[in-house]
PDB file of N, CA and C in Angstrom:
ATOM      1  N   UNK A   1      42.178  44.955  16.374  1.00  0.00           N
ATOM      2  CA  UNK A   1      42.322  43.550  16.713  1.00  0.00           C
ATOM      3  C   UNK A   1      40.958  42.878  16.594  1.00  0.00           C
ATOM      4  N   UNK A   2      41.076  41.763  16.129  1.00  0.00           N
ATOM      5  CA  UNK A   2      39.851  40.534  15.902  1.00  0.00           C
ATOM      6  C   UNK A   2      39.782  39.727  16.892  1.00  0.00           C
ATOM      7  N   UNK A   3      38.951  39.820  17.501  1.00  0.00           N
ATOM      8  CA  UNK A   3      38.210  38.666  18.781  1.00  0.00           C
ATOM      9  C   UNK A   3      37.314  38.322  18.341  1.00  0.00           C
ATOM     10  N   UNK A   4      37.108  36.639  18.109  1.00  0.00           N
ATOM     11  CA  UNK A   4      35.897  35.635  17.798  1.00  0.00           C
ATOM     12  C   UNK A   4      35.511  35.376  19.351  1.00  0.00           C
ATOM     13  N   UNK A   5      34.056  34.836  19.571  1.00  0.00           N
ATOM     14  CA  UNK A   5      33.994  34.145  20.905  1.00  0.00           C
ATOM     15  C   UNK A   5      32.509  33.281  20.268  1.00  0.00           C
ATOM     16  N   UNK A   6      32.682  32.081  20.448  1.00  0.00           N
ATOM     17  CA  UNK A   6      31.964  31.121  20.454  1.00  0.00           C
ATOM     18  C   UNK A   6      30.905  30.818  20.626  1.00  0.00           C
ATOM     19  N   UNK A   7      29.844  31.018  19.955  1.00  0.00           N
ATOM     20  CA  UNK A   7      28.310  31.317  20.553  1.00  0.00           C
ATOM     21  C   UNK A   7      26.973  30.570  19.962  1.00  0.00           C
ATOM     22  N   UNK A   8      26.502  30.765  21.264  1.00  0.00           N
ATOM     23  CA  UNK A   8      25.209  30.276  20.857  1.00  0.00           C
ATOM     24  C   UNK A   8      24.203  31.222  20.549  1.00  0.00           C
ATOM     25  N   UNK A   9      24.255  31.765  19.342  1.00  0.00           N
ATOM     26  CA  UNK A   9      23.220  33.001  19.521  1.00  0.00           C
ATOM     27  C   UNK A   9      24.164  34.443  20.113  1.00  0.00           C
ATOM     28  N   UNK A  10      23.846  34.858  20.687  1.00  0.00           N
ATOM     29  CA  UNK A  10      24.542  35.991  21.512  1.00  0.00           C
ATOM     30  C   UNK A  10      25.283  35.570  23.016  1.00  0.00           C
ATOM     31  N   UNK A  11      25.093  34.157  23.241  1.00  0.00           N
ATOM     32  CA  UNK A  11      25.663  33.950  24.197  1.00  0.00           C
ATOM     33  C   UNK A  11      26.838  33.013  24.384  1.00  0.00           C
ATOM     34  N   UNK A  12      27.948  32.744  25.010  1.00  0.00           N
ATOM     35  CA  UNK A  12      29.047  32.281  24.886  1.00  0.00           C
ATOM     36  C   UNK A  12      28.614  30.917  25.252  1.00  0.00           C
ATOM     37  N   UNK A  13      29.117  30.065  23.821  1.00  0.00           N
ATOM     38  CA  UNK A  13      28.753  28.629  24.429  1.00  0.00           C
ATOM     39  C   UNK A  13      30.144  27.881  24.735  1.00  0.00           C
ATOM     40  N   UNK A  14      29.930  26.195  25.572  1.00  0.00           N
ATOM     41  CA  UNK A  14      30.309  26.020  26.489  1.00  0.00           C
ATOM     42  C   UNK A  14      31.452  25.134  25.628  1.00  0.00           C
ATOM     43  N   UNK A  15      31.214  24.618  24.129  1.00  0.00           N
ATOM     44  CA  UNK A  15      32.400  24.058  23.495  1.00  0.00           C
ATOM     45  C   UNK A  15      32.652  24.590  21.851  1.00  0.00           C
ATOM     46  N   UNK A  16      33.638  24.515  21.758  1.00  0.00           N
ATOM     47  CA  UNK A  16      34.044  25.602  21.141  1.00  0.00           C
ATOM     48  C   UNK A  16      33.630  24.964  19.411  1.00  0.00           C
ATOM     49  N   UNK A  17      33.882  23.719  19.642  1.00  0.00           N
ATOM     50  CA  UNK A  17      33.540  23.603  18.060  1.00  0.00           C
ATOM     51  C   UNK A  17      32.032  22.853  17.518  1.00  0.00           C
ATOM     52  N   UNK A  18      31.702  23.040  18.486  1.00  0.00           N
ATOM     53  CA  UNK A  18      30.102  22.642  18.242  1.00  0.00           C
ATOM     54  C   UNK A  18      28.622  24.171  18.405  1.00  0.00           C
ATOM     55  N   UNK A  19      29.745  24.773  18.085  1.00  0.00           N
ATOM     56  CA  UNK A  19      28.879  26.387  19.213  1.00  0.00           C
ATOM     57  C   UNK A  19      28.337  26.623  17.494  1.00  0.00           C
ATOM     58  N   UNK A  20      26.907  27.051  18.115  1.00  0.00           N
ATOM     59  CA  UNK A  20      26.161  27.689  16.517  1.00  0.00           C
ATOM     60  C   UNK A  20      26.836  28.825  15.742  1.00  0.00           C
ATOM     61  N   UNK A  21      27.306  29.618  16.304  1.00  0.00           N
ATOM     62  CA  UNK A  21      27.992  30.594  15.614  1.00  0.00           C
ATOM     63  C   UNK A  21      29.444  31.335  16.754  1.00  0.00           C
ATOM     64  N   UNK A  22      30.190  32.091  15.450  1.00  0.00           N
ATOM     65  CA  UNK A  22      30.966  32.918  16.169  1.00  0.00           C
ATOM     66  C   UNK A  22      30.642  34.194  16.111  1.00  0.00           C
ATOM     67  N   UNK A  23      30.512  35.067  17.316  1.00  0.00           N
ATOM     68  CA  UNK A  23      30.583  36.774  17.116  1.00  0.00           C
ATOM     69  C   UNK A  23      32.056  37.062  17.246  1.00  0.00           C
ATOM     70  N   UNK A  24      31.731  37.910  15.790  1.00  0.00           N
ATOM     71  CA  UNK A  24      33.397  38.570  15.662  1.00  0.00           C
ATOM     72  C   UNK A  24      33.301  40.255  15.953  1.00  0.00           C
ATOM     73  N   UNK A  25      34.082  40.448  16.892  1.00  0.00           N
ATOM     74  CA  UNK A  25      34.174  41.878  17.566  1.00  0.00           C
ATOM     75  C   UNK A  25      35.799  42.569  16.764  1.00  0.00           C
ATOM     76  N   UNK A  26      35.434  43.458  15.883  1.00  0.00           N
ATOM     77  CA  UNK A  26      36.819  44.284  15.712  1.00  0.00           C
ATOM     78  C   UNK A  26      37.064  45.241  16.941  1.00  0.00           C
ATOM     79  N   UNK A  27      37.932  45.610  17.618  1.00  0.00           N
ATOM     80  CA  UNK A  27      38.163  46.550  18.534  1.00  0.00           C
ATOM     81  C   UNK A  27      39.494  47.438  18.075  1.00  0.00           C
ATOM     82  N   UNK A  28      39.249  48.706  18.816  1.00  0.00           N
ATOM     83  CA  UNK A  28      40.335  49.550  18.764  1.00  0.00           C
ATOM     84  C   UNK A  28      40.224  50.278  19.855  1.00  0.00           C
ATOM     85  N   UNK A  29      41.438  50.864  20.458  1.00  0.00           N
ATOM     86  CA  UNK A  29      41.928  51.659  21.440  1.00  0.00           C
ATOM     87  C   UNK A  29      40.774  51.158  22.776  1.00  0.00           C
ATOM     88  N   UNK A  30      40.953  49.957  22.501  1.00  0.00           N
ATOM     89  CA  UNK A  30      40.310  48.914  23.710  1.00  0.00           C
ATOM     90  C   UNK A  30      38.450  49.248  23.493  1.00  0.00           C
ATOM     91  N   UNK A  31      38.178  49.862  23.210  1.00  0.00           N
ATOM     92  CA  UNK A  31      37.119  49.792  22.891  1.00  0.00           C
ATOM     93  C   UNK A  31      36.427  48.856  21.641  1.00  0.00           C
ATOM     94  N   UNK A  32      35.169  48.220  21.122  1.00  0.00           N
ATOM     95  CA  UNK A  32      34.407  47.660  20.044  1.00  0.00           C
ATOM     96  C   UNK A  32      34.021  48.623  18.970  1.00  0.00           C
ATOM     97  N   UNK A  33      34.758  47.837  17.716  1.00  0.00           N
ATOM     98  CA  UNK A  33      34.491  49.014  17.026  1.00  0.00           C
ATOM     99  C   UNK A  33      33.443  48.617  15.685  1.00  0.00           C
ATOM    100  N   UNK A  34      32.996  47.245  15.545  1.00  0.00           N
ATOM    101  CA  UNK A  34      31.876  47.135  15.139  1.00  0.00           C
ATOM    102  C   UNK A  34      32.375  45.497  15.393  1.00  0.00           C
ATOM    103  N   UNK A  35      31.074  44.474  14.510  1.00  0.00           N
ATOM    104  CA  UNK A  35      30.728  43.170  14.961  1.00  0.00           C
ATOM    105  C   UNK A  35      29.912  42.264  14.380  1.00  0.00           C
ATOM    106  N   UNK A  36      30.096  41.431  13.684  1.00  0.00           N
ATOM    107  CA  UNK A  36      29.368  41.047  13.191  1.00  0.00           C
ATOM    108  C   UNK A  36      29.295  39.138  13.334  1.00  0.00           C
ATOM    109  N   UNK A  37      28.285  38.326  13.348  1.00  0.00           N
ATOM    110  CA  UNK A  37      28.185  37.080  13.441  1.00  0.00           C
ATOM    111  C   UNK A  37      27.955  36.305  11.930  1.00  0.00           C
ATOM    112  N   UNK A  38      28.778  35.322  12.086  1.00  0.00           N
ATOM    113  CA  UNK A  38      29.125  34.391  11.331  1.00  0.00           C
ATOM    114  C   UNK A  38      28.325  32.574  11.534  1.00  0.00           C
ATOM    115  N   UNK A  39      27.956  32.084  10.782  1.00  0.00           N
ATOM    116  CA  UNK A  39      27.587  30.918  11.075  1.00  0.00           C
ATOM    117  C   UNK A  39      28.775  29.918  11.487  1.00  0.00           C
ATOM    118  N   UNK A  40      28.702  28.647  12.224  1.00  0.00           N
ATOM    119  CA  UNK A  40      29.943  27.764  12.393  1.00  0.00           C
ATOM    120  C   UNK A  40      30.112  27.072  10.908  1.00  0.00           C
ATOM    121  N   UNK A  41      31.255  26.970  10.097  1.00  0.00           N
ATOM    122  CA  UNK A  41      31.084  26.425   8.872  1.00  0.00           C
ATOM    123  C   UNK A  41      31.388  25.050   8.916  1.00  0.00           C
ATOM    124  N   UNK A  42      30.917  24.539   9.933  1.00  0.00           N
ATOM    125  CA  UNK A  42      31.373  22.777  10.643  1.00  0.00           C
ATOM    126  C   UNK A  42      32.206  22.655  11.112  1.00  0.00           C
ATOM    127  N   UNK A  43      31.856  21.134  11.990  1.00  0.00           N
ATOM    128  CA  UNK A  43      33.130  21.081  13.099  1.00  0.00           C
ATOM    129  C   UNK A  43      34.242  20.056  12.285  1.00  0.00           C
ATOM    130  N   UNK A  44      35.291  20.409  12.015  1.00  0.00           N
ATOM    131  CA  UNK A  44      35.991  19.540  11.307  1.00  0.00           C
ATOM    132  C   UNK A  44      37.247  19.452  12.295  1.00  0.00           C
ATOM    133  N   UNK A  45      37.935  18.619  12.890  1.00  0.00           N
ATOM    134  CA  UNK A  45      39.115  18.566  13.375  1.00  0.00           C
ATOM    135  C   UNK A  45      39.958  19.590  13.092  1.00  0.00           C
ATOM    136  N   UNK A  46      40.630  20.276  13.491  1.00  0.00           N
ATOM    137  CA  UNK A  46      41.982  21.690  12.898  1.00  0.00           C
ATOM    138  C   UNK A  46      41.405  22.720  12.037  1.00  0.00           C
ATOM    139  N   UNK A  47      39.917  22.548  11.195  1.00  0.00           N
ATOM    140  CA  UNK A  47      39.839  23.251  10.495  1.00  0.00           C
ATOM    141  C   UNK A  47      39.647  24.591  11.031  1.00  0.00           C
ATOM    142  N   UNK A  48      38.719  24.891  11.684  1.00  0.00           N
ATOM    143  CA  UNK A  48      37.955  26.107  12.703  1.00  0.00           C
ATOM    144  C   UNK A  48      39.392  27.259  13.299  1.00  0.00           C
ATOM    145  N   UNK A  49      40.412  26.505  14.029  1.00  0.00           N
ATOM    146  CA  UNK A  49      41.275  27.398  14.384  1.00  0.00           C
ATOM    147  C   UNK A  49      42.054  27.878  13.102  1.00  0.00           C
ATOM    148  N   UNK A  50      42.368  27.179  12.137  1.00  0.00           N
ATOM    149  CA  UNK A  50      42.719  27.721  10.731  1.00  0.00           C
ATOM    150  C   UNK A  50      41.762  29.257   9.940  1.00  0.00           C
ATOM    151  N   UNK A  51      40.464  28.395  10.327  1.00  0.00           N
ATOM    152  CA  UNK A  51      39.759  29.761   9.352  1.00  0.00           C
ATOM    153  C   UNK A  51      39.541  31.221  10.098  1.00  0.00           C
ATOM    154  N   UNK A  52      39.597  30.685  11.495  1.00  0.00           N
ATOM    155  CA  UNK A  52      39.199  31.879  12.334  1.00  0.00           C
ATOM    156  C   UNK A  52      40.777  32.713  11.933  1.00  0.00           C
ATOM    157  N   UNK A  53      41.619  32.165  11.983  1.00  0.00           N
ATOM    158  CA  UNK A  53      43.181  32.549  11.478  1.00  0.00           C
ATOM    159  C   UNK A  53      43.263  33.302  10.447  1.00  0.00           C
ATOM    160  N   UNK A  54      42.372  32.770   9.093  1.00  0.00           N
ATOM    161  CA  UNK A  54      42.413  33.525   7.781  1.00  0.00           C
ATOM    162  C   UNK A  54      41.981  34.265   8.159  1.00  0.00           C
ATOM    163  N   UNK A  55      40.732  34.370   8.774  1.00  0.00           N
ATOM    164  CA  UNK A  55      40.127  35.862   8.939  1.00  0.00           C
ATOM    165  C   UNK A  55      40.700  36.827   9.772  1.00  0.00           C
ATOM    166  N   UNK A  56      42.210  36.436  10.586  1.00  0.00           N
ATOM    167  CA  UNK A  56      42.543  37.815  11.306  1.00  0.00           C
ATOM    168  C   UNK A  56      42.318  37.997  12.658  1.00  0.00           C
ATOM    169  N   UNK A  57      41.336  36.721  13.130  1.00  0.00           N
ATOM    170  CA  UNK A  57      41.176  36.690  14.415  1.00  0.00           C
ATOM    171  C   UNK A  57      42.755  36.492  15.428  1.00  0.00           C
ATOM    172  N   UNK A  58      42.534  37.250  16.562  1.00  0.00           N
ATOM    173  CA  UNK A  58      44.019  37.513  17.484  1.00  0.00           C
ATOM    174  C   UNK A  58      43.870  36.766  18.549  1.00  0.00           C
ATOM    175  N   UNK A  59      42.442  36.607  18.950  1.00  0.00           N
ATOM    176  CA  UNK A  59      41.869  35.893  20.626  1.00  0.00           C
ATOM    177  C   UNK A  59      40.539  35.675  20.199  1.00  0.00           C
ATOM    178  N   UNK A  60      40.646  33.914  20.370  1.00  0.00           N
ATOM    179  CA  UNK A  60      39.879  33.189  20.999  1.00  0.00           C
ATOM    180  C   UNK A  60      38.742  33.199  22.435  1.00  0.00           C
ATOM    181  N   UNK A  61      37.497  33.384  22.379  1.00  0.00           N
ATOM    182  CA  UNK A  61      37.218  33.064  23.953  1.00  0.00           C
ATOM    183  C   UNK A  61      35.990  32.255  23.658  1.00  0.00           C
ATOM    184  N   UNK A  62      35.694  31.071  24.371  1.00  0.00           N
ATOM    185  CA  UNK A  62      34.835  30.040  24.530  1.00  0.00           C
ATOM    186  C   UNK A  62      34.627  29.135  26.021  1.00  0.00           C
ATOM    187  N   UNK A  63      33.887  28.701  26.129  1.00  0.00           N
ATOM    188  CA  UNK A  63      33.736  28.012  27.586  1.00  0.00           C
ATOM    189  C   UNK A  63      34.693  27.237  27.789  1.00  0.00           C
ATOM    190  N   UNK A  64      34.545  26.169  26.582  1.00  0.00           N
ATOM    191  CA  UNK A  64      35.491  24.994  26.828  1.00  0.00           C
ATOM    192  C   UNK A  64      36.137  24.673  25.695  1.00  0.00           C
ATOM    193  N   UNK A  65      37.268  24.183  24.927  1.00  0.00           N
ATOM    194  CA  UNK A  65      38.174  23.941  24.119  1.00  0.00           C
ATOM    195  C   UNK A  65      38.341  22.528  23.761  1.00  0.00           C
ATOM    196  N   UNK A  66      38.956  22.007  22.852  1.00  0.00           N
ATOM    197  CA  UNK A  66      39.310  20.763  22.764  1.00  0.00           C
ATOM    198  C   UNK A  66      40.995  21.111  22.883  1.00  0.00           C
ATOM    199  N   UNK A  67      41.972  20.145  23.088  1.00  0.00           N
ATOM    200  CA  UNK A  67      43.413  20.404  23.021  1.00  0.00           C
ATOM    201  C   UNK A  67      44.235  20.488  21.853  1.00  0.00           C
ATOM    202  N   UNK A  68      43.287  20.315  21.168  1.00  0.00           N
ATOM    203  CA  UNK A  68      43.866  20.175  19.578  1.00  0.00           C
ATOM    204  C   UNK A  68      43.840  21.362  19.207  1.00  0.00           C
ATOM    205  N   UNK A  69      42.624  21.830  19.173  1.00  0.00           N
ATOM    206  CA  UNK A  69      42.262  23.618  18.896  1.00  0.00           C
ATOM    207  C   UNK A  69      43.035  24.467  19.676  1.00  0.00           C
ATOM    208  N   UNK A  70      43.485  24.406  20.689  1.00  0.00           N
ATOM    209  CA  UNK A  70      44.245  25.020  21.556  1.00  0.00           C
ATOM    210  C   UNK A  70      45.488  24.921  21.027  1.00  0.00           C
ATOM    211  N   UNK A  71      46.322  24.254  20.774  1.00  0.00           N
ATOM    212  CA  UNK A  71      47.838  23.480  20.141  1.00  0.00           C
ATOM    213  C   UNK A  71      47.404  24.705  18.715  1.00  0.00           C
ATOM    214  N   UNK A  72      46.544  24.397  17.730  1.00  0.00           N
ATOM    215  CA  UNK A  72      47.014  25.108  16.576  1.00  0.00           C
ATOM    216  C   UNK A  72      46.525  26.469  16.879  1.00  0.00           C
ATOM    217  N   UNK A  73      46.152  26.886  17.990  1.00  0.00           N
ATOM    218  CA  UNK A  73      45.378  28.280  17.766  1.00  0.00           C
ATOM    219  C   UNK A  73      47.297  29.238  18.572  1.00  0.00           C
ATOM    220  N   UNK A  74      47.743  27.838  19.728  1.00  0.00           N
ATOM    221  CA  UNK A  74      48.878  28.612  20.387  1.00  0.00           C
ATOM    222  C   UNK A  74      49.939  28.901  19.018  1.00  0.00           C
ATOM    223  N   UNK A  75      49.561  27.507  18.030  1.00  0.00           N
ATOM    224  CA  UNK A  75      51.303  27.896  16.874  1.00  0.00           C
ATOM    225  C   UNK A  75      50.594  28.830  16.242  1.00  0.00           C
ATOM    226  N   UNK A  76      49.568  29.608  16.266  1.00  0.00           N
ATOM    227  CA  UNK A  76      49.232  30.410  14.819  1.00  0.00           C
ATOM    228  C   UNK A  76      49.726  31.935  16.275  1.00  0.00           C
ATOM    229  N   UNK A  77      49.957  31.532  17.071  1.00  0.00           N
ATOM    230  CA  UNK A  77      49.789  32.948  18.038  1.00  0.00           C
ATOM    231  C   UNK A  77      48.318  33.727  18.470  1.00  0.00           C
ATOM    232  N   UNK A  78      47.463  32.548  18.188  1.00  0.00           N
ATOM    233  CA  UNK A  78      46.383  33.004  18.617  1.00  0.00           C
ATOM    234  C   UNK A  78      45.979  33.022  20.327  1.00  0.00           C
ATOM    235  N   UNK A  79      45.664  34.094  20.911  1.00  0.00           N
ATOM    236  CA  UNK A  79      45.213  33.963  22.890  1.00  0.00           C
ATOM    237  C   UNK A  79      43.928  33.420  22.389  1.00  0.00           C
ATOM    238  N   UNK A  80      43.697  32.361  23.380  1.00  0.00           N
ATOM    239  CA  UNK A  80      42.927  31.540  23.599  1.00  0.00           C
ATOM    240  C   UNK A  80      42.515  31.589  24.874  1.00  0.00           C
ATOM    241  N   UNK A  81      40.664  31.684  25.646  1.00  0.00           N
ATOM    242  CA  UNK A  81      40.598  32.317  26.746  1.00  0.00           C
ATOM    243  C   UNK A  81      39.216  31.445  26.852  1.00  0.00           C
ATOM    244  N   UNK A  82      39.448  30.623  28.030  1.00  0.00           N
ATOM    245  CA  UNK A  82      38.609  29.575  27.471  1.00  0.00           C
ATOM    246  C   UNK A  82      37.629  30.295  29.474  1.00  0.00           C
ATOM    247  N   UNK A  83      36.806  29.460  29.304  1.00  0.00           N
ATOM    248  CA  UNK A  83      36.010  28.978  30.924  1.00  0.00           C
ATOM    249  C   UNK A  83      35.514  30.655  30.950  1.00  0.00           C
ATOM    250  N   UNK A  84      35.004  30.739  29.888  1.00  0.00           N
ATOM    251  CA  UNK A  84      33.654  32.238  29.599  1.00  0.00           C
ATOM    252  C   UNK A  84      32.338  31.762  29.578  1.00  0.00           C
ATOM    253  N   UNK A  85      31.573  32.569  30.090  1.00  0.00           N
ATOM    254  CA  UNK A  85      30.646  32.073  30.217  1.00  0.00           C
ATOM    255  C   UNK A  85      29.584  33.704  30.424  1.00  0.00           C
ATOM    256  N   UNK A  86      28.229  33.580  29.291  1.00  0.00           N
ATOM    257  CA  UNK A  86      27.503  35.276  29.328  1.00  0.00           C
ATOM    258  C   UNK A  86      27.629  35.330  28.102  1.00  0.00           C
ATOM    259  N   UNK A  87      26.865  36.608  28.238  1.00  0.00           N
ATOM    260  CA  UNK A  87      26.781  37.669  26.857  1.00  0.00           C
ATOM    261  C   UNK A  87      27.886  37.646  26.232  1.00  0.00           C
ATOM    262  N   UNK A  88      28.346  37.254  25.051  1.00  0.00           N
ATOM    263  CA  UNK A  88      29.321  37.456  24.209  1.00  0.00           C
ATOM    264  C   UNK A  88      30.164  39.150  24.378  1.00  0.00           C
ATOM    265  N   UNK A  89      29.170  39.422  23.866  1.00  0.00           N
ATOM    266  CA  UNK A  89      29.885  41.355  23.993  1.00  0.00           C
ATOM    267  C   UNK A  89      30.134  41.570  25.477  1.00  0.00           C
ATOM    268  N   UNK A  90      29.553  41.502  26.300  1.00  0.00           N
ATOM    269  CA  UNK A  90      30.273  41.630  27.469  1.00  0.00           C
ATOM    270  C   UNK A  90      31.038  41.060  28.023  1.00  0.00           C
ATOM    271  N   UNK A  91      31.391  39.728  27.798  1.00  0.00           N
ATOM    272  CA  UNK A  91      32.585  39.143  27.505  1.00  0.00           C
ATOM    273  C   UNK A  91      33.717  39.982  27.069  1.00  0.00           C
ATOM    274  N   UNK A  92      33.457  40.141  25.609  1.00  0.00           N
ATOM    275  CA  UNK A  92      34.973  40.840  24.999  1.00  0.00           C
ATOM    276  C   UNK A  92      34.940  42.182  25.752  1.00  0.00           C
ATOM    277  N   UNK A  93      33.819  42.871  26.031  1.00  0.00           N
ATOM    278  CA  UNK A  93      34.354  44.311  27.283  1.00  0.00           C
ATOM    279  C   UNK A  93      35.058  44.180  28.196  1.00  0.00           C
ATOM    280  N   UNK A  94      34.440  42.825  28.732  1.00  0.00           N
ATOM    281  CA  UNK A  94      35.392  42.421  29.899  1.00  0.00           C
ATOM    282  C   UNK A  94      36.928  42.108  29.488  1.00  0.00           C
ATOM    283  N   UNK A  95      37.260  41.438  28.663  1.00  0.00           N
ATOM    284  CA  UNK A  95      38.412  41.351  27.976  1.00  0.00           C
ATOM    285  C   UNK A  95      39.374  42.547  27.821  1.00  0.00           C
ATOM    286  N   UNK A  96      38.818  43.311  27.377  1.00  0.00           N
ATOM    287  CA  UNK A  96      39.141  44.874  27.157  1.00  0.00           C
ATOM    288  C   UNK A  96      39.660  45.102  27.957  1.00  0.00           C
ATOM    289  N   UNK A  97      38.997  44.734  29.817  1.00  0.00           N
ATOM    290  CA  UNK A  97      39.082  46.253  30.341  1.00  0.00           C
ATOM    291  C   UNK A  97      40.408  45.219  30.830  1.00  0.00           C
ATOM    292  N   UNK A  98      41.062  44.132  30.626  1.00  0.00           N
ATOM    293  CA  UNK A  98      41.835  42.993  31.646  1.00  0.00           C
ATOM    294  C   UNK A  98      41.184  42.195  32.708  1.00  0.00           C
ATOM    295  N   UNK A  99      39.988  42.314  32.682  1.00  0.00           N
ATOM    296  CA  UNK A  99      39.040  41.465  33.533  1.00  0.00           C
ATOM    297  C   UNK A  99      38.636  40.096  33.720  1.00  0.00           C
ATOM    298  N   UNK A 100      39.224  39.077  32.451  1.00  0.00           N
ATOM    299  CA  UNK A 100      38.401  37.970  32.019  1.00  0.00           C
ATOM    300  C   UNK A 100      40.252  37.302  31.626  1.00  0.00           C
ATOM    301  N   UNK A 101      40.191  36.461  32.045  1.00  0.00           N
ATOM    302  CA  UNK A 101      41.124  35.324  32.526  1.00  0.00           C
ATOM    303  C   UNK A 101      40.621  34.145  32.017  1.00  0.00           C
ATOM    304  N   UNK A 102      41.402  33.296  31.369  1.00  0.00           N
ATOM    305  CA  UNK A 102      41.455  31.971  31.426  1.00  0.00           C
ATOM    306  C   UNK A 102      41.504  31.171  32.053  1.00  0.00           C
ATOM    307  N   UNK A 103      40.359  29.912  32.073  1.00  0.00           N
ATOM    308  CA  UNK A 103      40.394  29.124  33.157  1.00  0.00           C
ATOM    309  C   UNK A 103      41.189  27.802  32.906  1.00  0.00           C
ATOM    310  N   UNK A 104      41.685  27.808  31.647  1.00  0.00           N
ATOM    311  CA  UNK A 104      42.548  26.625  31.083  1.00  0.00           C
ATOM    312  C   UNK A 104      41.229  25.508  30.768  1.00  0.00           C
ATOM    313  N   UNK A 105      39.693  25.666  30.986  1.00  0.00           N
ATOM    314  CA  UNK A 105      39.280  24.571  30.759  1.00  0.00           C
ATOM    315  C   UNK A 105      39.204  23.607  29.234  1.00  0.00           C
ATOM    316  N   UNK A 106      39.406  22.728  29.397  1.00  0.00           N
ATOM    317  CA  UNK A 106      40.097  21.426  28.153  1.00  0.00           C
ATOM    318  C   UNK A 106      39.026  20.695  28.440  1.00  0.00           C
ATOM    319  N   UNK A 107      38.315  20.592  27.200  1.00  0.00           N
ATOM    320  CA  UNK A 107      37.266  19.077  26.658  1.00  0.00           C
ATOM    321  C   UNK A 107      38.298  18.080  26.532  1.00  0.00           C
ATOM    322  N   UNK A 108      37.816  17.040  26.751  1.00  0.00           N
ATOM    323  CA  UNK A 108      38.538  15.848  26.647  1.00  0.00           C
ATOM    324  C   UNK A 108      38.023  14.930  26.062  1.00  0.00           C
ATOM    325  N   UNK A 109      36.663  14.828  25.972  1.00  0.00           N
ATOM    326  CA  UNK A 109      35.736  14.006  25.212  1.00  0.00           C
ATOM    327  C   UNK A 109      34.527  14.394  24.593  1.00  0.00           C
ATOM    328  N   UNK A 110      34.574  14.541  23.236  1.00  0.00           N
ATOM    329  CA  UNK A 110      33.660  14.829  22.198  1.00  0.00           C
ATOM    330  C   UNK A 110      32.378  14.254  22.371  1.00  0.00           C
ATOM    331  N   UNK A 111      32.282  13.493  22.597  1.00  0.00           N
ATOM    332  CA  UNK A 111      30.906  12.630  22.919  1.00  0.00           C
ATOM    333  C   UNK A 111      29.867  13.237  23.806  1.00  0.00           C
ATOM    334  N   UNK A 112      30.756  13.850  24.877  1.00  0.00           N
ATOM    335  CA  UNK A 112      30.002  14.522  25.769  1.00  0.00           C
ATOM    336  C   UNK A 112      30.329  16.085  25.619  1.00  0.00           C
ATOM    337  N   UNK A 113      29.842  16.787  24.795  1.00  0.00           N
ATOM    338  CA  UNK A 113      30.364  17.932  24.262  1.00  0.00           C
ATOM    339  C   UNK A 113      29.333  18.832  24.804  1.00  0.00           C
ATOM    340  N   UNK A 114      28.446  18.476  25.485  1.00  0.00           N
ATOM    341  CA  UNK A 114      27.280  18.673  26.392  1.00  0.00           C
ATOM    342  C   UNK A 114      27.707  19.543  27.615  1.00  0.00           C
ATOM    343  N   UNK A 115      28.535  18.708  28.160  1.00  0.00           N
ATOM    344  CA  UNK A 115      29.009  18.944  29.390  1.00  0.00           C
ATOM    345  C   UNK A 115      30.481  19.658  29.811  1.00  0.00           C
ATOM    346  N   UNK A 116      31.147  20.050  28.526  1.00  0.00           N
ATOM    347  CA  UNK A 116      32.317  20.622  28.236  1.00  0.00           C
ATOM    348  C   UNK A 116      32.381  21.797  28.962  1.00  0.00           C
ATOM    349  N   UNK A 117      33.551  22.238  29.724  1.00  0.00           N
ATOM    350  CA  UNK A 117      33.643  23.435  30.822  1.00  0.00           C
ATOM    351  C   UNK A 117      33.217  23.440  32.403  1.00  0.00           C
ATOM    352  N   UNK A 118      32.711  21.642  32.597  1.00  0.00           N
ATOM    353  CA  UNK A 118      32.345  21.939  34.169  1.00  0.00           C
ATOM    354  C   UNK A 118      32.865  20.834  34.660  1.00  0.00           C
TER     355      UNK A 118
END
């Protein structure tokens, strides 16, 4: 399974389509089974939950979301696991073990994309 999580660097940033990069974690038998980071290829409205899609990604995790990204990530069947916050990889461990829950947090305004997740 493919888990993207939203980052700034190695760390989980707070909106999902403005975040410098994604770390993509392949896992198996709940464990990480290698990983590699990707640049953001821009923030375009719908595009981002589409490509993360081509590539196979299964779950989403980011601080904060917009509702739009959320809507096409739920029709593609993508888990979406928003109000993370830390180390990326320990994030998805936490994920792993059933530890890391969604906080439902929803951006609502782009403008302030600053402040997204609190």
């Amino acid at each position: 399974m493919k888990i993207a999580v939203a980052s700034e660097n190695e760390s989980v940033t707070q909106h999902f389509g403005h975040c410098k990069n994604f770390n993509i974690f392949e896992t198996e038998n709940g464990q990480i089974s290698a990983k590699e980071s990707i640049p953001n290829p821009g923030h375009i409205p719908g595009f981002l939950p589409n490509f993360l899609n081509e590539m196979g990604v299964k779950v989403i995790i980011s601080g904060g979301m917009g509702a739009g990204a959320i809507d096409i990530f739920n029709q593609k069947g993508i888990e979406v696991i928003t109000g993370a916050s830390g180390n990326a990889e320990i994030i998805v461990q936490q994920y792993l073990l059933g530890n890391l829950k969604s906080t439902g947090s929803v951006c609502h305004e782009h403008e302030h994309h600053d402040t997204c997740g609190h």
